[in-house]
N, C-alpha and C. Protein backbone atom coordinates (compact mmCIF):
# COMPACT_ATOMS: atom_id res chain seq x y z
N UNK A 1 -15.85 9.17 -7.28
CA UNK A 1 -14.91 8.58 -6.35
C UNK A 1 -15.48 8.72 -4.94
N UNK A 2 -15.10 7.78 -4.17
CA UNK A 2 -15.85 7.53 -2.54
C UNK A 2 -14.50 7.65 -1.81
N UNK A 3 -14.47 8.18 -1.11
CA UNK A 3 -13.37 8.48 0.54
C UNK A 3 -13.88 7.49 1.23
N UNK A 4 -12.72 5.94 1.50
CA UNK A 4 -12.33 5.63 2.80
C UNK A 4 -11.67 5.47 3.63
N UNK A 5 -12.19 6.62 4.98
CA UNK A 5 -11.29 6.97 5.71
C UNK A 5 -10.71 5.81 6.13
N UNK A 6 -9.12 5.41 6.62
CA UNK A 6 -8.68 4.38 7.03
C UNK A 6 -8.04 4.57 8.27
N UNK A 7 -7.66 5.76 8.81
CA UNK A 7 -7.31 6.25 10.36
C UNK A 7 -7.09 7.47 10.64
N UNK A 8 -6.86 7.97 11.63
CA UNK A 8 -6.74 9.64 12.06
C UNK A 8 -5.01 10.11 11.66
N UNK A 9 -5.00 10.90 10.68
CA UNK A 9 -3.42 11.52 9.79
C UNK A 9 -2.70 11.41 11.13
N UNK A 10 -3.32 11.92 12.23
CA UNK A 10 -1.98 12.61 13.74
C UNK A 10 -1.45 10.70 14.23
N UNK A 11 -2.08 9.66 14.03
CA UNK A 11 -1.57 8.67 14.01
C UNK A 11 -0.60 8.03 12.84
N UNK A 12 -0.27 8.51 11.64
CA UNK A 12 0.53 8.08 10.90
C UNK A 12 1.44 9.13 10.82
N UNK A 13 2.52 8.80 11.55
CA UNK A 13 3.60 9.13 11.86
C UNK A 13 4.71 7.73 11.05
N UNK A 14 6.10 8.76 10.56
CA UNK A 14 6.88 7.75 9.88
C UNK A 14 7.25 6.60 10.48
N UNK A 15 7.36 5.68 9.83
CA UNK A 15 7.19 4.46 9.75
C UNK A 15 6.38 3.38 10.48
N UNK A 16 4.75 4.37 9.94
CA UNK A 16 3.46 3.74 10.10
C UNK A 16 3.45 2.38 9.30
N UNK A 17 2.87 1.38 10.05
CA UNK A 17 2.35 0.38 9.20
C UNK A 17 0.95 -0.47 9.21
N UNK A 18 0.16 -0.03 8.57
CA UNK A 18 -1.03 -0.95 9.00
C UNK A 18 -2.38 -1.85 8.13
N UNK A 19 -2.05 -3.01 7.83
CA UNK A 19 -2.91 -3.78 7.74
C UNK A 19 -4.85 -3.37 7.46
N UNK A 20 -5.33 -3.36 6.73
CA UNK A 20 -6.95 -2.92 6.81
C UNK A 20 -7.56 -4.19 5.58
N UNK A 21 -8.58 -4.60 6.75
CA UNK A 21 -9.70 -5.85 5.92
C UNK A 21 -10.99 -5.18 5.81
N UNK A 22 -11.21 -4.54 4.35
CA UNK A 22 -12.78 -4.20 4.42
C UNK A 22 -13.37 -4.75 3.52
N UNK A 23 -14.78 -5.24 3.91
CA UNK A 23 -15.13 -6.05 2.73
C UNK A 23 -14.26 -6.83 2.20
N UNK A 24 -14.28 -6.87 0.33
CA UNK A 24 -13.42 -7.80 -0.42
C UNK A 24 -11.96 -6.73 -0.57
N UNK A 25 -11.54 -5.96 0.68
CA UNK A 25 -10.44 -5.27 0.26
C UNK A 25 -9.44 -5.47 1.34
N UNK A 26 -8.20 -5.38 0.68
CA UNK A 26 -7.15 -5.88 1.84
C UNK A 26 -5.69 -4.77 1.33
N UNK A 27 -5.62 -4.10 1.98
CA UNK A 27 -4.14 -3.54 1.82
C UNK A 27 -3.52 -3.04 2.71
N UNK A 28 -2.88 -2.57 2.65
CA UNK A 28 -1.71 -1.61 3.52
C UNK A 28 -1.33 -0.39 3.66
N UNK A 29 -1.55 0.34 4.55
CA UNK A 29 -1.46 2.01 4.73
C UNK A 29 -0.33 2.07 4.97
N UNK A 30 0.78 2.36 4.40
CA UNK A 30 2.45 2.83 5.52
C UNK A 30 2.83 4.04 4.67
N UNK A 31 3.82 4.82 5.86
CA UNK A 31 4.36 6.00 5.66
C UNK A 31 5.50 5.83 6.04
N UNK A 32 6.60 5.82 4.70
CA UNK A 32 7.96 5.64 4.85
C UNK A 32 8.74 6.73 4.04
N UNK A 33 9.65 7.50 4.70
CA UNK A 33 10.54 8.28 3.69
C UNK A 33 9.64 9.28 3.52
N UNK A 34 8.80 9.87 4.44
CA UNK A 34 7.89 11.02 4.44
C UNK A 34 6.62 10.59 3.38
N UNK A 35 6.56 9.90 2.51
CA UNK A 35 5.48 9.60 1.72
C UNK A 35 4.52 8.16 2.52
N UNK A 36 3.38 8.46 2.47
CA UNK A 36 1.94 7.87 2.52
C UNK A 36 1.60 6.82 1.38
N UNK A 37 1.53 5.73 1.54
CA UNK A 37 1.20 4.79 0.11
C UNK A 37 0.35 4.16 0.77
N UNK A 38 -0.60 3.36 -0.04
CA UNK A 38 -1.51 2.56 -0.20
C UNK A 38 -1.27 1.23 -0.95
N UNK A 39 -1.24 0.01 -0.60
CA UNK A 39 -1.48 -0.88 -1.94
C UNK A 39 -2.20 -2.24 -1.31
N UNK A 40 -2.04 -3.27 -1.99
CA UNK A 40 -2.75 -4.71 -1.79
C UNK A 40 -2.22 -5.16 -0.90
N UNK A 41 -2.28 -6.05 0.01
CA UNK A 41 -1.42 -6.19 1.04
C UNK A 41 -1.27 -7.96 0.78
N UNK A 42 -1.20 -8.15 -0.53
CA UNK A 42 -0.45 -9.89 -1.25
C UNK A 42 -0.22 -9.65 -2.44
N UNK A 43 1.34 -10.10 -2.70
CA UNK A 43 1.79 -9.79 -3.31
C UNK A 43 1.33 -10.66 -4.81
N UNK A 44 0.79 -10.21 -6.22
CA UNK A 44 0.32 -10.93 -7.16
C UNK A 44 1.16 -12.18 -7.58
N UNK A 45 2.18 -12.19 -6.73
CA UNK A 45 3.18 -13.53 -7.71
C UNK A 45 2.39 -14.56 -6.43
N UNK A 46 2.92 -14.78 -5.76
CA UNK A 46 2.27 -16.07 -4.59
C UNK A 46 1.48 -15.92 -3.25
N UNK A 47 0.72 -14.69 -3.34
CA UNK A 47 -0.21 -14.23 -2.45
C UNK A 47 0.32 -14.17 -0.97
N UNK A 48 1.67 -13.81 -1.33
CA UNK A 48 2.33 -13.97 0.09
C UNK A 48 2.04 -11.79 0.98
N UNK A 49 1.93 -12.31 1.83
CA UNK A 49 1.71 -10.80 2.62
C UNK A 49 2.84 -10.22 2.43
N UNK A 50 2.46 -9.18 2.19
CA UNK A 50 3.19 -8.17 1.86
C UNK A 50 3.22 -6.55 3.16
N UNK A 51 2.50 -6.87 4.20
CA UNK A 51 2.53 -6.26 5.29
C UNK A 51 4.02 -6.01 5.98
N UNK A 52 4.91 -6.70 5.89
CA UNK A 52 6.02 -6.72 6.71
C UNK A 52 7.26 -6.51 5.47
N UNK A 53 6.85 -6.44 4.18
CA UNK A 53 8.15 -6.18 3.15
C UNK A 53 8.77 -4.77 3.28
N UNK A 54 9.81 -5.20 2.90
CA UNK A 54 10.99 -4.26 3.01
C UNK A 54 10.66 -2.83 2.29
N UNK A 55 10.68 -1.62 2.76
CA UNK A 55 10.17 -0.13 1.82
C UNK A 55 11.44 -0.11 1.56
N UNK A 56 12.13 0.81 0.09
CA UNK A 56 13.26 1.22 -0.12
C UNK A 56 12.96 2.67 -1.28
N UNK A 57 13.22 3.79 -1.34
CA UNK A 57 12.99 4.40 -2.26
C UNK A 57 11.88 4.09 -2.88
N UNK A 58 10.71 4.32 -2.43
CA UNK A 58 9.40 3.82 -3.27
C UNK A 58 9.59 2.73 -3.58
N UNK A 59 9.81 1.41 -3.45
CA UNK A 59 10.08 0.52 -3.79
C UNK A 59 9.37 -0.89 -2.61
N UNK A 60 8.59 -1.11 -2.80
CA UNK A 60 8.47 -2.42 -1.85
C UNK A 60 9.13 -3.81 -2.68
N UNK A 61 9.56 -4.94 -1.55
CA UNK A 61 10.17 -6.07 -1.78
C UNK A 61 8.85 -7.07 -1.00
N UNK A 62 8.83 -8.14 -1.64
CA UNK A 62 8.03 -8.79 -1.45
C UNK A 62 9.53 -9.77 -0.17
N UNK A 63 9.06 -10.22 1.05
CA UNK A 63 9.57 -11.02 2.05
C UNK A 63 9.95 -12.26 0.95
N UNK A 64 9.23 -13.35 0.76
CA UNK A 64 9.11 -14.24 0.00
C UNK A 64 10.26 -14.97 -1.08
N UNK A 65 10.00 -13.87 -2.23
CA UNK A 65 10.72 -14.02 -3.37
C UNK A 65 11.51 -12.90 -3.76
N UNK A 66 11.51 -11.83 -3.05
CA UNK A 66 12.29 -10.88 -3.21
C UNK A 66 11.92 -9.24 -4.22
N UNK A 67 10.48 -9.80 -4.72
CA UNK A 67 10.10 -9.25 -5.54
C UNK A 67 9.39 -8.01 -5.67
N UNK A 68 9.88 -7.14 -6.32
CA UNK A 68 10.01 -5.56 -5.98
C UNK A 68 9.17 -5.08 -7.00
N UNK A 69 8.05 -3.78 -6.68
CA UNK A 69 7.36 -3.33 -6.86
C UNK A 69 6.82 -1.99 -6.79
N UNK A 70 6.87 -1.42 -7.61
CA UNK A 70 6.78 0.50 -7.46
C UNK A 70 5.63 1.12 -6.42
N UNK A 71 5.73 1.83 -5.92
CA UNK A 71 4.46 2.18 -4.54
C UNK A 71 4.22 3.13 -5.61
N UNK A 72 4.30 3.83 -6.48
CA UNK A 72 3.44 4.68 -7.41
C UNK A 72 2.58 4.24 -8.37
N UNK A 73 3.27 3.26 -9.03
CA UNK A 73 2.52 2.63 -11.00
C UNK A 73 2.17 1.09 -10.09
N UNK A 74 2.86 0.55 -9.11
CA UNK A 74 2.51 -0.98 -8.99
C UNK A 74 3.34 -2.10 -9.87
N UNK A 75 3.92 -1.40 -10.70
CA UNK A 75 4.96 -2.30 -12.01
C UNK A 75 5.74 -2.95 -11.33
N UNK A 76 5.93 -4.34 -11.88
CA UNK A 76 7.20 -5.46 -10.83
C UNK A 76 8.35 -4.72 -12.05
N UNK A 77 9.37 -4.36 -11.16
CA UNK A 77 10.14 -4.02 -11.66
C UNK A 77 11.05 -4.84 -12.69
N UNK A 78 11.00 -6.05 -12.19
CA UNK A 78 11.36 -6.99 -13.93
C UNK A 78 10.76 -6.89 -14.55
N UNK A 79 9.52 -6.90 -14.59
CA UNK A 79 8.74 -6.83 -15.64
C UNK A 79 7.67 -8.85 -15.35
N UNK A 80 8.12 -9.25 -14.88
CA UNK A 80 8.28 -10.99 -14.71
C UNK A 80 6.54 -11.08 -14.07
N UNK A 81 6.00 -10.19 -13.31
CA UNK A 81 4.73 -10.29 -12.30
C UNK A 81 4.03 -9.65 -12.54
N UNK A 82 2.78 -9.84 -12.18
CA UNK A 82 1.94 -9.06 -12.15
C UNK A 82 1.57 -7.99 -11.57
N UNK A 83 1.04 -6.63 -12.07
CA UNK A 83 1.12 -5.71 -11.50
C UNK A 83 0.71 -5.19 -9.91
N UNK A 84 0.82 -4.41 -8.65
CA UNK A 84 0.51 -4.83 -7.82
C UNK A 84 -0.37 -3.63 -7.61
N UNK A 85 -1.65 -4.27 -7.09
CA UNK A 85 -2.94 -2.76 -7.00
C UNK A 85 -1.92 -1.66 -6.07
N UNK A 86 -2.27 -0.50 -6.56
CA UNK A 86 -2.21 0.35 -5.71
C UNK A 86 -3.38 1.39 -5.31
N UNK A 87 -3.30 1.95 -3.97
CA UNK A 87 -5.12 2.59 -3.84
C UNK A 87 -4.13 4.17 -3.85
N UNK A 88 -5.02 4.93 -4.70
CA UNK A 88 -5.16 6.46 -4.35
C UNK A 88 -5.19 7.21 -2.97
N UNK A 89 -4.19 7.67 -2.25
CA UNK A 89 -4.23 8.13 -0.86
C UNK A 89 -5.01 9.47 -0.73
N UNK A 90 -5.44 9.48 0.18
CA UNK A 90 -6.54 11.19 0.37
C UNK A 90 -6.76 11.72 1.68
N UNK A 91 -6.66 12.88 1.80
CA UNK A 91 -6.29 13.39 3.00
C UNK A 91 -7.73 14.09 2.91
N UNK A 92 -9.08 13.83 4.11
CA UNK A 92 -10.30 14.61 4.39
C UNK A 92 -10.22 14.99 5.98
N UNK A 93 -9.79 16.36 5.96
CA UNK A 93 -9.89 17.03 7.41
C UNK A 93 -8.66 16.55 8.08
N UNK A 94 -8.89 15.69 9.60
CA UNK A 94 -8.36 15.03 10.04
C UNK A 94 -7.73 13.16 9.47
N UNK A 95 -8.40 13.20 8.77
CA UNK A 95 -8.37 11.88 8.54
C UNK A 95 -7.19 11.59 7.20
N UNK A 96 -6.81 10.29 7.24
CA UNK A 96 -6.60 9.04 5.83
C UNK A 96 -6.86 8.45 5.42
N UNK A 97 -7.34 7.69 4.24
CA UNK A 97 -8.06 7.06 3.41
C UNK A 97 -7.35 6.95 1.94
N UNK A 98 -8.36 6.18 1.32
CA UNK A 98 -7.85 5.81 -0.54
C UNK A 98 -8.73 6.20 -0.84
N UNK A 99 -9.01 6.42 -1.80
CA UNK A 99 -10.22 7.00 -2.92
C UNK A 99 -10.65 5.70 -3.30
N UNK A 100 -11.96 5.31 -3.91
CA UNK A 100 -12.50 3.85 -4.52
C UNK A 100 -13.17 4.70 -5.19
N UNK A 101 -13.49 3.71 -6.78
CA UNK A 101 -14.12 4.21 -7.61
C UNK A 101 -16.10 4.10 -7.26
N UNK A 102 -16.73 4.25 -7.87
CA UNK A 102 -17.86 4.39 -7.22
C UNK A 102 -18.51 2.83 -8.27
């Protein structure tokens, strides 16, 4: 597994939200409800951004279609969509990041 760092921890403060384009990778760092998540930042049903959806109890809502998604497993909670990546969060020193496989 590879650490990439994605910003300094003393900047994610609750209800962080932020956007990251690396390479072929696109997701979303936010910290809501004291927890740190990671995931894709378009949602697998109509590639709509998912940067600005609603957090609820671990739970993101897609803006769009309404469509809700676990910040732990990624499972659309109907069952109806496709699953939504989620990245491994990791705390090195000062920093935040996801884990990537190598």
């Amino acid at each position: 597994m590879r650490f990439l760092a994605l910003d300094k921890l003393i900047n994610v403060q609750e209800g962080y939200r932020q956007r990251f384009k690396i390479d072929s990778l696109d997701l979303v760092l936010v910290r809501e409800g004291g927890e740190v998540s990671a995931f894709a930042a378009l949602c697998p049903h109509q590639e709509q951004s998912l940067e600005h959806g609603q957090i609820e109890s671990g739970i993101i809502y897609c803006p769009r279609h309404g469509f809700a998604f676990s910040l732990i497993s990624g499972e659309h909670l109907s069952g109806q969509c496709a699953r939504l990546p989620i990245y491994t969060v990791h705390f090195e020193g000062n920093e935040v990041g996801i884990l990537l496989e190598d």
